[in-house]
Protein backbone atom coordinates (compact mmCIF):
# COMPACT_ATOMS: atom_id res chain seq x y z
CA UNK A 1 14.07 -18.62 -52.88
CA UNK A 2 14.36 -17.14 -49.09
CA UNK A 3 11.53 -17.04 -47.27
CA UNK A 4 10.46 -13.34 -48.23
CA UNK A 5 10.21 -12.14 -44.19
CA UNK A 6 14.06 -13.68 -44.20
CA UNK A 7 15.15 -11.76 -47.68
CA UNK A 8 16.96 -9.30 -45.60
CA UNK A 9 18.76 -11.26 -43.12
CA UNK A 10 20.04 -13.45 -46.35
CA UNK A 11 21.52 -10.46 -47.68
CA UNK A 12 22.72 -9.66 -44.34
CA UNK A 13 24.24 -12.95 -44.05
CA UNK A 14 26.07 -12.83 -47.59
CA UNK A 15 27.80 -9.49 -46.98
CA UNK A 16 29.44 -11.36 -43.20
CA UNK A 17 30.44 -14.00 -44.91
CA UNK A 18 32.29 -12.15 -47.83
CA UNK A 19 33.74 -9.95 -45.21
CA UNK A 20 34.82 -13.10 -43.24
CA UNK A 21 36.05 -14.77 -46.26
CA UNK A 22 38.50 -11.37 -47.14
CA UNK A 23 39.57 -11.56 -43.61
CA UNK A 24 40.71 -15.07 -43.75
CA UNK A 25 42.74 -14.28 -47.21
CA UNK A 26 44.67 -11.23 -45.50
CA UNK A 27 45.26 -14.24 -43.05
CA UNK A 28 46.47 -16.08 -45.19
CA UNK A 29 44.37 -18.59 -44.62
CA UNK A 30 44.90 -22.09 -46.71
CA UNK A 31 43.86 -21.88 -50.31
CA UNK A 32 41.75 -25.13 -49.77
CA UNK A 33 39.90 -23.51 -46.97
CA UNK A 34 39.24 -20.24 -48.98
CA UNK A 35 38.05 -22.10 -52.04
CA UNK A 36 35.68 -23.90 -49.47
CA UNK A 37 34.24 -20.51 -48.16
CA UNK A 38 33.98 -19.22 -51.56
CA UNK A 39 32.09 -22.36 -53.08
CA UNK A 40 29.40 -21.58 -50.74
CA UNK A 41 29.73 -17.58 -51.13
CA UNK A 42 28.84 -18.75 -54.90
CA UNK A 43 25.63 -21.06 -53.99
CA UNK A 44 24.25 -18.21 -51.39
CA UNK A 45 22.82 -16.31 -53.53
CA UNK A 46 22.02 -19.02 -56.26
CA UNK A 47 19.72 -20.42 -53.81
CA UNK A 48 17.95 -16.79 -53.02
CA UNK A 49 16.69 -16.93 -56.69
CA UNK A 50 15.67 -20.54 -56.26
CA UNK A 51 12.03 -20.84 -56.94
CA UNK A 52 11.72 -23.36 -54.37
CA UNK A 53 12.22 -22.58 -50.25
CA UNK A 54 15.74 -23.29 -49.56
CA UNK A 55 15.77 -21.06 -46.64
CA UNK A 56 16.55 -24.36 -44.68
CA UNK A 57 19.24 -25.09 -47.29
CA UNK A 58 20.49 -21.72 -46.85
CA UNK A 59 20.91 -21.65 -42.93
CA UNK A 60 22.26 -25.09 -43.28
CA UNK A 61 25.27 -23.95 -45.45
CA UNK A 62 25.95 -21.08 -42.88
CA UNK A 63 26.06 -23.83 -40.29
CA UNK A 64 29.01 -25.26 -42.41
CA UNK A 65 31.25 -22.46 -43.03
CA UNK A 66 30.72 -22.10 -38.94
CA UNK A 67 32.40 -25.38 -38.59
CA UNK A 68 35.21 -24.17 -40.88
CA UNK A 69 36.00 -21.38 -39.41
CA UNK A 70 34.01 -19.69 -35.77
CA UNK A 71 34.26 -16.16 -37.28
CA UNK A 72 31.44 -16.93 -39.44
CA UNK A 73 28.85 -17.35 -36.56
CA UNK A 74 28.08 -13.77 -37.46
CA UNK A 75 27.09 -14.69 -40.61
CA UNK A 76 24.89 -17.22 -39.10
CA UNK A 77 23.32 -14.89 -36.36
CA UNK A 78 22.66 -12.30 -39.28
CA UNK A 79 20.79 -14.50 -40.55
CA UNK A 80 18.78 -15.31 -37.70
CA UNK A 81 17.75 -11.73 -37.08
CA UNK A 82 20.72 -10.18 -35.40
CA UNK A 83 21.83 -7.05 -37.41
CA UNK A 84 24.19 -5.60 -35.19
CA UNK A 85 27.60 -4.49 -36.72
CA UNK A 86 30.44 -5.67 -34.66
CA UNK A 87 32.24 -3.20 -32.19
């Protein structure tokens, strides 16, 4: 599970990273690097259901697909409370 005050900035979170993850594929980004992404697009929301905390877990994946590709900080500032759309 996600930390019920942090449900909403996990959902948040999912929908930048799917958006992110379309981007990269009009990009044509490489297919190893888009399976990546979409391996962890998969486990988000697995680990929303968990009935253990893996709110930790779940940041800590966002960290990762940062370090695969910068556009996915706003995935990772969703999550920590920012819901601004981008300009």
């Amino acid at each position: 599970m996600i930390a019920p005050t942090k449900l909403t900035d996990a959902l948040y979170a999912l929908n930048a990273v799917l958006v992110q993850a379309r981007m990269m594929a009009f990009e044509k980004a490489p297919h190893q690097t888009l399976a990546k992404v979409l391996d962890v697009a998969e486990l988000l929301p697995m680990l929303m259901t968990r009935k253990d905390d893996m709110t930790a877990e779940f940041r800590s994946q966002l960290e990762d697909l940062v370090r695969v590709d910068a556009g996915f900080a706003q995935a990772l500032q969703r999550f920590d409370g920012d819901h601004a759309l981008p300009m």
